[in-house]
Protein backbone atom coordinates (compact mmCIF):
# COMPACT_ATOMS: atom_id res chain seq x y z
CA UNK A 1 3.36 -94.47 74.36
CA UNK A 2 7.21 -94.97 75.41
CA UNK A 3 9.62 -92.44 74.35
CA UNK A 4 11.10 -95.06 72.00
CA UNK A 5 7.40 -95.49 70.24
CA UNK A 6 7.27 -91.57 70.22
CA UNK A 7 10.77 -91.59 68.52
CA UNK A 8 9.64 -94.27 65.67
CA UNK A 9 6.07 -91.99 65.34
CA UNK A 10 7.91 -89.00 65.09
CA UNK A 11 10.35 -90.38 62.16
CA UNK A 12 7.03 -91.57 60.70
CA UNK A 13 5.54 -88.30 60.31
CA UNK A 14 8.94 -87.01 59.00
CA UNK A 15 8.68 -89.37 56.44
CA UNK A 16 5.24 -88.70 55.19
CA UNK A 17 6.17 -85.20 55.13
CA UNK A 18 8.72 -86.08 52.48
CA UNK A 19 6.12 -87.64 50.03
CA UNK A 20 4.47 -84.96 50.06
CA UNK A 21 5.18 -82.12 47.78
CA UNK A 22 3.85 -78.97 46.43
CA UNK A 23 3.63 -78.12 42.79
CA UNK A 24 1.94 -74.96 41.62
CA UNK A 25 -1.07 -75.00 39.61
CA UNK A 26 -0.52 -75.11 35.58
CA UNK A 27 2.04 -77.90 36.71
CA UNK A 28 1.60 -81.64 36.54
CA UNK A 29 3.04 -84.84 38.75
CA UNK A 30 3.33 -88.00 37.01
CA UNK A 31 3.36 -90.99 40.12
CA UNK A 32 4.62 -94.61 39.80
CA UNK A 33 4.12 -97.03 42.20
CA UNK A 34 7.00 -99.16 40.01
CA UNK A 35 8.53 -96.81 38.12
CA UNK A 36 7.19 -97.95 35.15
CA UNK A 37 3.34 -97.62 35.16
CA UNK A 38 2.80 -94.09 35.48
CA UNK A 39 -0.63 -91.69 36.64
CA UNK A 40 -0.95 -88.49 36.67
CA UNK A 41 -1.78 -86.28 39.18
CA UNK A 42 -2.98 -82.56 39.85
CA UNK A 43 -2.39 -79.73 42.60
CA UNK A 44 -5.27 -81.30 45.11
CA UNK A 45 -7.70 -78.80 46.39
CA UNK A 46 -8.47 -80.30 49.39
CA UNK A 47 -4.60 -78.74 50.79
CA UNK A 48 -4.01 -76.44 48.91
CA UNK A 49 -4.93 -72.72 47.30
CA UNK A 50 -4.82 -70.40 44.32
CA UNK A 51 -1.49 -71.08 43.18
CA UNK A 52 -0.85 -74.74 44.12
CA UNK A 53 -1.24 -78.03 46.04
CA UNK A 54 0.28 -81.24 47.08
CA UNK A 55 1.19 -84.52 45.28
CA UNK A 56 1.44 -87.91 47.18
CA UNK A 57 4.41 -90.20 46.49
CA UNK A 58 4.24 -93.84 46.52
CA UNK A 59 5.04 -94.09 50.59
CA UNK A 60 5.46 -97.88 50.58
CA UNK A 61 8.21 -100.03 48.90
CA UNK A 62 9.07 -100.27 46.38
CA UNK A 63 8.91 -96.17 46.73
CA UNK A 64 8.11 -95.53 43.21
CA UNK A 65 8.84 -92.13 41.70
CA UNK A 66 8.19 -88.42 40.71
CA UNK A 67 8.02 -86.25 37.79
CA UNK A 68 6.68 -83.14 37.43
CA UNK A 69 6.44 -81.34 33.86
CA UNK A 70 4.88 -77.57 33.73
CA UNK A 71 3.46 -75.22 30.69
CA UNK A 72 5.32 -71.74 30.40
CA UNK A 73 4.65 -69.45 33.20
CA UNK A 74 4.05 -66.31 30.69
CA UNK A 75 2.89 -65.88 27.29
CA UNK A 76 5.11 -64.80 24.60
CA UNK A 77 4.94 -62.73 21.12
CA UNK A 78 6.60 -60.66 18.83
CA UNK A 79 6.32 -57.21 21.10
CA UNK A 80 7.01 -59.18 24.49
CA UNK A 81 6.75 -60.83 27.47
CA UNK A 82 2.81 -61.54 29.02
CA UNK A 83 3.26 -62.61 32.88
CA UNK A 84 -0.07 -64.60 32.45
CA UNK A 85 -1.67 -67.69 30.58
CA UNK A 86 -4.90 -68.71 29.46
CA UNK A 87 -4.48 -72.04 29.48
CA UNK A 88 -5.42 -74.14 32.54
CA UNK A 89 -4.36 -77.83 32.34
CA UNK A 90 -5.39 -78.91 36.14
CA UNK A 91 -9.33 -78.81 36.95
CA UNK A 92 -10.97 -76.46 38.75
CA UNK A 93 -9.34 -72.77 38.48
CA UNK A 94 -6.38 -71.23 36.65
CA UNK A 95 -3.52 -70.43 38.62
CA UNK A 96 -2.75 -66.75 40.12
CA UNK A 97 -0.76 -64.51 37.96
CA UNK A 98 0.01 -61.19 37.44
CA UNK A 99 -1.07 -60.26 34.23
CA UNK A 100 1.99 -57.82 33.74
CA UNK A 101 3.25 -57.30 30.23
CA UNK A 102 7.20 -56.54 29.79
CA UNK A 103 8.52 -55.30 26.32
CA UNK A 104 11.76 -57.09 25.37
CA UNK A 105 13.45 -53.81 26.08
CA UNK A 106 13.00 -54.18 29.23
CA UNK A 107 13.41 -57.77 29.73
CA UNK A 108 17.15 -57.99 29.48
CA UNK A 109 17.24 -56.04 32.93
CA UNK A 110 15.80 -59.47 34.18
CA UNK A 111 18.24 -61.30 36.80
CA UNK A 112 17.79 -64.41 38.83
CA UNK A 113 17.80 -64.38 42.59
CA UNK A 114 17.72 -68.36 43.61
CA UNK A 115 14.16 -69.48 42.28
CA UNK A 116 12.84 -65.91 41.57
CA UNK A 117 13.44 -63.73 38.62
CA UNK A 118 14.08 -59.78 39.29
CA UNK A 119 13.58 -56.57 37.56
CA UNK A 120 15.42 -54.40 39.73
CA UNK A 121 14.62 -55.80 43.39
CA UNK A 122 10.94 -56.27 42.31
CA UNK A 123 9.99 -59.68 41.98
CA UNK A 124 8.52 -61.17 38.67
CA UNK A 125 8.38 -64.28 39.05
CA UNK A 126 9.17 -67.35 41.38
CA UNK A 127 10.28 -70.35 40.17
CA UNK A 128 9.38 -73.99 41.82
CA UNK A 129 13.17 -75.19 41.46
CA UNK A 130 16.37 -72.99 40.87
CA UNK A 131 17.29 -75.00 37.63
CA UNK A 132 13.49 -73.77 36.19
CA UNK A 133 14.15 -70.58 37.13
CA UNK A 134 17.69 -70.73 35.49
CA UNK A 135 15.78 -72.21 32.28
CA UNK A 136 13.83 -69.14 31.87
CA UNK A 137 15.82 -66.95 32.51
CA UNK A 138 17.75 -68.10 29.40
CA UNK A 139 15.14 -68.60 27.58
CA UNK A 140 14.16 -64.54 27.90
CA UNK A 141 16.83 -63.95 27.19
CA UNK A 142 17.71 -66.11 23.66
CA UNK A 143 14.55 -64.13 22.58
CA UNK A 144 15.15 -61.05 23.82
CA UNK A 145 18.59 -60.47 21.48
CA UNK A 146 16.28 -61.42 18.53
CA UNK A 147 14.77 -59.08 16.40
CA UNK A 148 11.06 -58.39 16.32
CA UNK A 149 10.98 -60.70 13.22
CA UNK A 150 12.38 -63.16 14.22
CA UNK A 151 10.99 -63.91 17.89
CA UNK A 152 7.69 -65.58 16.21
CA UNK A 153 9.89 -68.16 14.46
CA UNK A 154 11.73 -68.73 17.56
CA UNK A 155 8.84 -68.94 19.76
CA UNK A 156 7.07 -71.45 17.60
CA UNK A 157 10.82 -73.99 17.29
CA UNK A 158 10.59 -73.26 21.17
CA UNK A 159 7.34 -74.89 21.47
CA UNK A 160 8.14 -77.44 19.70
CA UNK A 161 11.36 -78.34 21.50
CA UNK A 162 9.28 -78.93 24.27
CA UNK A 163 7.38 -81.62 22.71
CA UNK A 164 10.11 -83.67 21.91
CA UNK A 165 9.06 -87.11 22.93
CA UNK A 166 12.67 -88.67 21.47
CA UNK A 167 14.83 -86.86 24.04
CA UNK A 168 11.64 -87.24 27.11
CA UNK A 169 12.41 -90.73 26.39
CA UNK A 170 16.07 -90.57 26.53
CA UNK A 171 16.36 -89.15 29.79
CA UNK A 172 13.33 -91.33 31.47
CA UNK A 173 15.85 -94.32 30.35
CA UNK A 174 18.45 -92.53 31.66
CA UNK A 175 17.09 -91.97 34.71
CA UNK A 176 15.89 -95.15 35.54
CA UNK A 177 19.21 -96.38 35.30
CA UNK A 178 20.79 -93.95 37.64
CA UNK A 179 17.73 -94.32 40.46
CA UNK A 180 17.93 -97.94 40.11
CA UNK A 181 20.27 -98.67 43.18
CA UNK A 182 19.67 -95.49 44.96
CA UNK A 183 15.81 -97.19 45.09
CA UNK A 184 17.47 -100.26 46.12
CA UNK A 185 19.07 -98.94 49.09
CA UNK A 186 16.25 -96.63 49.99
CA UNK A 187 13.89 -100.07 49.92
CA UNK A 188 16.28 -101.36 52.40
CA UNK A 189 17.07 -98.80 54.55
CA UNK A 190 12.96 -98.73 54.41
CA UNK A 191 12.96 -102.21 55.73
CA UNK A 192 15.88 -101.29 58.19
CA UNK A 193 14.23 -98.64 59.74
CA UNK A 194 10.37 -99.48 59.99
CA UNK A 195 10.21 -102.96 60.56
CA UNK A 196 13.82 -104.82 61.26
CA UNK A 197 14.98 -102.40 63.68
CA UNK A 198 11.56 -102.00 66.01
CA UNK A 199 11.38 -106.04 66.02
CA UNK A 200 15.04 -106.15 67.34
CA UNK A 201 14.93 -103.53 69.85
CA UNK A 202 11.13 -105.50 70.91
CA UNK A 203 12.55 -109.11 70.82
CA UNK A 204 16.22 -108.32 72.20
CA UNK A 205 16.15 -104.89 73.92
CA UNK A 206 17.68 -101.33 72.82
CA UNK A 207 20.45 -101.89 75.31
CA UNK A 208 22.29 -104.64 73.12
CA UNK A 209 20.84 -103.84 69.47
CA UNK A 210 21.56 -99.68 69.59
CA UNK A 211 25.02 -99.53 68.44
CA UNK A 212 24.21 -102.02 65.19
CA UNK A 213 21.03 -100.48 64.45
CA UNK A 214 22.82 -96.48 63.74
CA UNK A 215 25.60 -98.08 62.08
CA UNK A 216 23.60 -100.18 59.60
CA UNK A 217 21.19 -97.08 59.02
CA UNK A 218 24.15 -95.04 58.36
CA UNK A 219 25.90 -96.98 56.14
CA UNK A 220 22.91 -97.01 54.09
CA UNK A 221 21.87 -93.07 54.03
CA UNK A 222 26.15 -92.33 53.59
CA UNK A 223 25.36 -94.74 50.42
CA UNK A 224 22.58 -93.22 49.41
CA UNK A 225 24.23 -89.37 49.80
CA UNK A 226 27.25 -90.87 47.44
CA UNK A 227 25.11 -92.21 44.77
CA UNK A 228 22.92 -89.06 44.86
CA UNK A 229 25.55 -86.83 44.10
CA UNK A 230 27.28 -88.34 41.36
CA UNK A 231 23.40 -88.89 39.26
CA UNK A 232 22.78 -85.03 40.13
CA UNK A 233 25.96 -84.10 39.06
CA UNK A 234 25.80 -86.14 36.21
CA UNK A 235 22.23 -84.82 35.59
CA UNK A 236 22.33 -81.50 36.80
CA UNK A 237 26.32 -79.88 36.64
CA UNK A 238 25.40 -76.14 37.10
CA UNK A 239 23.17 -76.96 40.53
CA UNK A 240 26.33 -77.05 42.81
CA UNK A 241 24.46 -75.65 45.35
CA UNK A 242 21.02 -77.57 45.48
CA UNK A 243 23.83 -80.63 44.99
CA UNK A 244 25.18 -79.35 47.96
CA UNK A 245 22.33 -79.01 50.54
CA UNK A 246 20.14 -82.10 48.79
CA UNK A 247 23.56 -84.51 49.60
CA UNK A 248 24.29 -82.93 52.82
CA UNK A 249 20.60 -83.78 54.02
CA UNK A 250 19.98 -86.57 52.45
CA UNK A 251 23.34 -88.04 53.98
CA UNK A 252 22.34 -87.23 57.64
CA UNK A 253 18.56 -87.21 57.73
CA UNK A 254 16.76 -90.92 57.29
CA UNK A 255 13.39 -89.46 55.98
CA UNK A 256 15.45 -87.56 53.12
CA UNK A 257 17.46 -90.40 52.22
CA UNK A 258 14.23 -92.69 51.57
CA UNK A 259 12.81 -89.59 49.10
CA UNK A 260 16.71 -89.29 47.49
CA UNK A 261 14.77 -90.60 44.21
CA UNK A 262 12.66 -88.18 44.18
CA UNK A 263 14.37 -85.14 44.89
CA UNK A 264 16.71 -86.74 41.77
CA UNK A 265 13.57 -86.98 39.41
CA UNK A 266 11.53 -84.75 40.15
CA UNK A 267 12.99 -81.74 38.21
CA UNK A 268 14.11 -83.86 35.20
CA UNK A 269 11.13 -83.14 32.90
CA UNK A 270 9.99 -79.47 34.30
CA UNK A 271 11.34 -78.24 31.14
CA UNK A 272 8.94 -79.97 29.18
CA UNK A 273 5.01 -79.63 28.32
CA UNK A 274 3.21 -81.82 30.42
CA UNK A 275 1.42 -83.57 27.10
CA UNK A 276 4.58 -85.01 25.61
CA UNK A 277 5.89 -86.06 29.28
CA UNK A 278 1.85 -88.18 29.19
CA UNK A 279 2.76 -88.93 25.75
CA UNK A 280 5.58 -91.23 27.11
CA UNK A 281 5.10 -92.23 30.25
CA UNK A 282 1.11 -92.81 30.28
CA UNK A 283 -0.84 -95.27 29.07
CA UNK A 284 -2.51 -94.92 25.13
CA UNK A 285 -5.74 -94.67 27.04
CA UNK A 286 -4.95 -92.01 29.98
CA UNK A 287 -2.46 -90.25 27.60
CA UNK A 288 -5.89 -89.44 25.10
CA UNK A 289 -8.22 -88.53 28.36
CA UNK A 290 -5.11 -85.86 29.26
CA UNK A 291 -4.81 -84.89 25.96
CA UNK A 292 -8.46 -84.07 25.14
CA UNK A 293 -8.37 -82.27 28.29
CA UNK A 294 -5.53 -80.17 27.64
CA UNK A 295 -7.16 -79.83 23.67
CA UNK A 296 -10.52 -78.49 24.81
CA UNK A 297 -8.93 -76.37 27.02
CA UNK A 298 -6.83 -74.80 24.64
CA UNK A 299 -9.70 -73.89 22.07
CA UNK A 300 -12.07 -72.56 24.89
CA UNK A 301 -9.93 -70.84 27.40
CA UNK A 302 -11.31 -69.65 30.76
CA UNK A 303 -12.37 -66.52 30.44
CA UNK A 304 -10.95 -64.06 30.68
CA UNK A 305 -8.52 -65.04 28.54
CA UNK A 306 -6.76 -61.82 29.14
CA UNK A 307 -6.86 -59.52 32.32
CA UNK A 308 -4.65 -57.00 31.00
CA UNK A 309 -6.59 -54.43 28.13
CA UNK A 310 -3.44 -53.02 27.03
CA UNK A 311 -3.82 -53.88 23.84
CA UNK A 312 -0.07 -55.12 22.94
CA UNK A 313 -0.88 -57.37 25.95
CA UNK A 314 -4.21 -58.83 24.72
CA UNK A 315 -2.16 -59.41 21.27
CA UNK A 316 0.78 -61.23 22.92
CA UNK A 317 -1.72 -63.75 25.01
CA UNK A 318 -3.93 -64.28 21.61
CA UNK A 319 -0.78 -65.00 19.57
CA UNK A 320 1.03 -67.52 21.64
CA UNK A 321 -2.00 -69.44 22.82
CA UNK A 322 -2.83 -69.49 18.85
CA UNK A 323 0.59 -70.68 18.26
CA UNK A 324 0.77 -73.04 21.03
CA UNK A 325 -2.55 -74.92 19.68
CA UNK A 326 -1.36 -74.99 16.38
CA UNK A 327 1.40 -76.85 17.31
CA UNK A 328 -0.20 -78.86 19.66
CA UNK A 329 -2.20 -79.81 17.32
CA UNK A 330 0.01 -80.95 14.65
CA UNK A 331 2.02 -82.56 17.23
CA UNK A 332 -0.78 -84.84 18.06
CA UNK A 333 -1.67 -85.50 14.17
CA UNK A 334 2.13 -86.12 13.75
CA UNK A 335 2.00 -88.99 16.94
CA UNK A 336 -1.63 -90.62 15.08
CA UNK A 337 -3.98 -89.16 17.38
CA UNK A 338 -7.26 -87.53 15.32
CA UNK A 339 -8.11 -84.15 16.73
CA UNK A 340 -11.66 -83.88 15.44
CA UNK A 341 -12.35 -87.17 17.06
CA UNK A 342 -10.09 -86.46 20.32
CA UNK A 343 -12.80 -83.29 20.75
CA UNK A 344 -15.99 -84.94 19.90
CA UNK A 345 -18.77 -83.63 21.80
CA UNK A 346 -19.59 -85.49 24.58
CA UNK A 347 -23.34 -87.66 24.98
CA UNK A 348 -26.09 -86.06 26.72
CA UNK A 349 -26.43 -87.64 30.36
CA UNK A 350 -30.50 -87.72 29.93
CA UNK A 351 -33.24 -86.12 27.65
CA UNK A 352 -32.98 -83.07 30.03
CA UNK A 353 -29.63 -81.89 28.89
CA UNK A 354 -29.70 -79.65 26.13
CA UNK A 355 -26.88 -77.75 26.12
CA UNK A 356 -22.84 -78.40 27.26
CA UNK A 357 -19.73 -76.34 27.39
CA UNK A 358 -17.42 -77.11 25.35
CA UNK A 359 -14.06 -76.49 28.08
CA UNK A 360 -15.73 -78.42 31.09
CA UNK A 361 -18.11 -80.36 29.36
CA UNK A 362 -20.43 -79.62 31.83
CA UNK A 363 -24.09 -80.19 31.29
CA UNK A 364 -26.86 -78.24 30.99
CA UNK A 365 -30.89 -77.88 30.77
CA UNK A 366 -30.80 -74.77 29.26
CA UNK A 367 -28.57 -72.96 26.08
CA UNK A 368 -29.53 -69.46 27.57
CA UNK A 369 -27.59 -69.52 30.01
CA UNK A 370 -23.47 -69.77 30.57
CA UNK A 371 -21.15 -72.11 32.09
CA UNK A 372 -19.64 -69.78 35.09
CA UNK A 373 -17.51 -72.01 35.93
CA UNK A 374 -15.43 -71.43 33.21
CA UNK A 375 -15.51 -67.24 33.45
CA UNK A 376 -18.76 -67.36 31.42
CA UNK A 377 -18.09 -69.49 28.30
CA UNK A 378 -21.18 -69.47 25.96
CA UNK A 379 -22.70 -73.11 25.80
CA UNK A 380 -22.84 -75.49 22.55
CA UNK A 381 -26.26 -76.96 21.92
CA UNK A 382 -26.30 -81.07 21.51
CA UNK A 383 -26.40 -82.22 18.03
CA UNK A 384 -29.61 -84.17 17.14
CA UNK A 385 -28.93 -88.02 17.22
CA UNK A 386 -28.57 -90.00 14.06
């Protein structure tokens, strides 16, 4: 290869290394290829670990988008502050936590470093985006100045907040808007860069076409930095300094500039629980498969549901995954989806299969036994046919 065709295969790689990114497990992506039709899409196993793994954007034009949407990190009750949840949205295994329990007492000595939250200079927890981190942080807070009786009603209107499909909506319209010509100019500078400027320099010659070539791509990723900072500004007013570095990059480096979209979008709905995110942007048909999913999982946790036996610990992770499947549930009755029909147990693959769990919905020959894939949930037996 020529040094030019290493330059071009270099800025490739650079590229794909921008549609890549890592979101930590008990966090979903939601991909378009259009921004329109949406899919969702886990922390991959293949690269990744315990706490997380990498999403693919749409590489090729029309670049698509991002979202990504996350359940609480911790679980929350009356006495305080669980760093751990039951609940496991993304297949395979729950994510690592550390099971610590905080009273409220002591969580208004909580501060916020960048992404991670403090007590003292002992790390907490580590948020995937500054403006999350700032999020909960507040959110500890609000509850924390609340007396004991009245944290359960604020942790239940809390919940419910983030199922609020009106105001998802809102700001996916929003958003679209805004992202509509930075796409546009990322689409070109796409074209500019990977297939107008290597059939130039091969038909005419770098000598004559170099000069042209930088000025055209600059143009371009100086447009896109503009437009990118006025939408995150609009968008996100307290992030002056994420504004700062994501404009500064994505104004002098090409492979940024073609993911500016993303980078935009991609924190817009973290706030949010990943079902009323599917609830707007998926499909009737892929929004039910996520949502029995999500469902089953919240009635049969992985076990354990609780690694901490102190007992105002086991009590704070039994209350708010109780509340958070009450609501849940009431939210999906309130948006015409049928819980006892979401969860119906599933058809026996053969004559062999007696028994099933009812998280994974694995399979089984035998009801003695245990699904241990799941920590060890006892198995449901199949219901006789009618």
């Amino acid at each position: 290869m020529t040094e030019l065709q290493w330059l071009f295969a270099i800025l490739a790689g650079l590229y794909a290394c921008e549609c890549l990114g890592w979101i930590r497990r008990g966090s979903v992506a939601f991909s378009s290829m259009t921004g329109r039709r949406w899919r969702v899409q886990h922390p991959t196993s293949v690269i990744g670990n315990h706490r997380g793994g990498l999403v693919l954007a749409m590489p090729l034009p029309p670049l698509g988008g991002l979202v990504v949407a996350n359940q609480l990190p911790f679980s929350l009750g009356p006495d305080g502050v669980l760093f751990f949840v039951a609940m496991n949205m993304n297949p395979g295994w729950r994510p690592a936590q550390s099971g610590r329990f905080l009273a409220w007492e002591e969580i208004v000595k909580l501060r916020l470093d960048g992404k991670k939250l403090l007590l003292g200079r002992e790390k907490i927890h580590a948020a995937t985006t500054t403006t999350l981190a700032s999020h909960l942080l507040q959110l500890l807070s609000m509850l924390a100045k609340l007396g004991s009786e009245q944290r359960g009603p604020a942790i239940k209107q809390m919940l419910r907040e983030a199922l609020d499909t009106k105001r998802i909506a809102t700001l996916a319209v929003n958003l679209r808007a805004r992202m509509k010509h930075i796409r546009l100019l990322a689409n070109i500078l796409f074209v500019h860069v990977f297939v107008v400027a290597p059939v130039l320099i091969t038909l005419v010659g770098i000598q004559v076409t170099w000069l042209g070539l930088v000025i055209v791509m600059f143009a371009l990723t100086f447009s896109i930095a503009t437009l990118f900072h006025r939408a995150h500004r609009e968008f996100y007013p307290k992030a002056t300094d994420d504004r700062f570095t994501h404009t500064l990059t994505t104004g002098l480096a090409v492979a940024t500039s073609l993911r500016a979209h993303d980078i935009l979008s991609r924190p817009m709905l973290e706030t949010f629980h990943p079902i009323a995110v599917a609830k707007v942007l998926l499909e009737e048909k892929r929004f039910r498969a996520f949502a029995r999913n999500l469902l089953l999982d919240l009635r049969h946790p992985m076990l354990p549901s609780c690694p901490n036996a102190h007992p105002p610990a086991a009590f704070t992770e039994n209350y708010f995954r109780r509340a958070t499947l009450e609501i849940t549930e009431a939210w999906l009755e309130e948006n015409g989806v049928v819980c006892h029909d979401l969860c119906r147990a599933p058809v026996p693959l053969d004559r062999t299969c007696h028994a099933y769990c009812p998280r994974c919905e694995s399979q089984f020959m035998s009801a003695e036994s245990c699904c241990s894939d799941c920590g060890g949930i006892e198995l449901m037996i199949f219901q006789p046919q009618r």
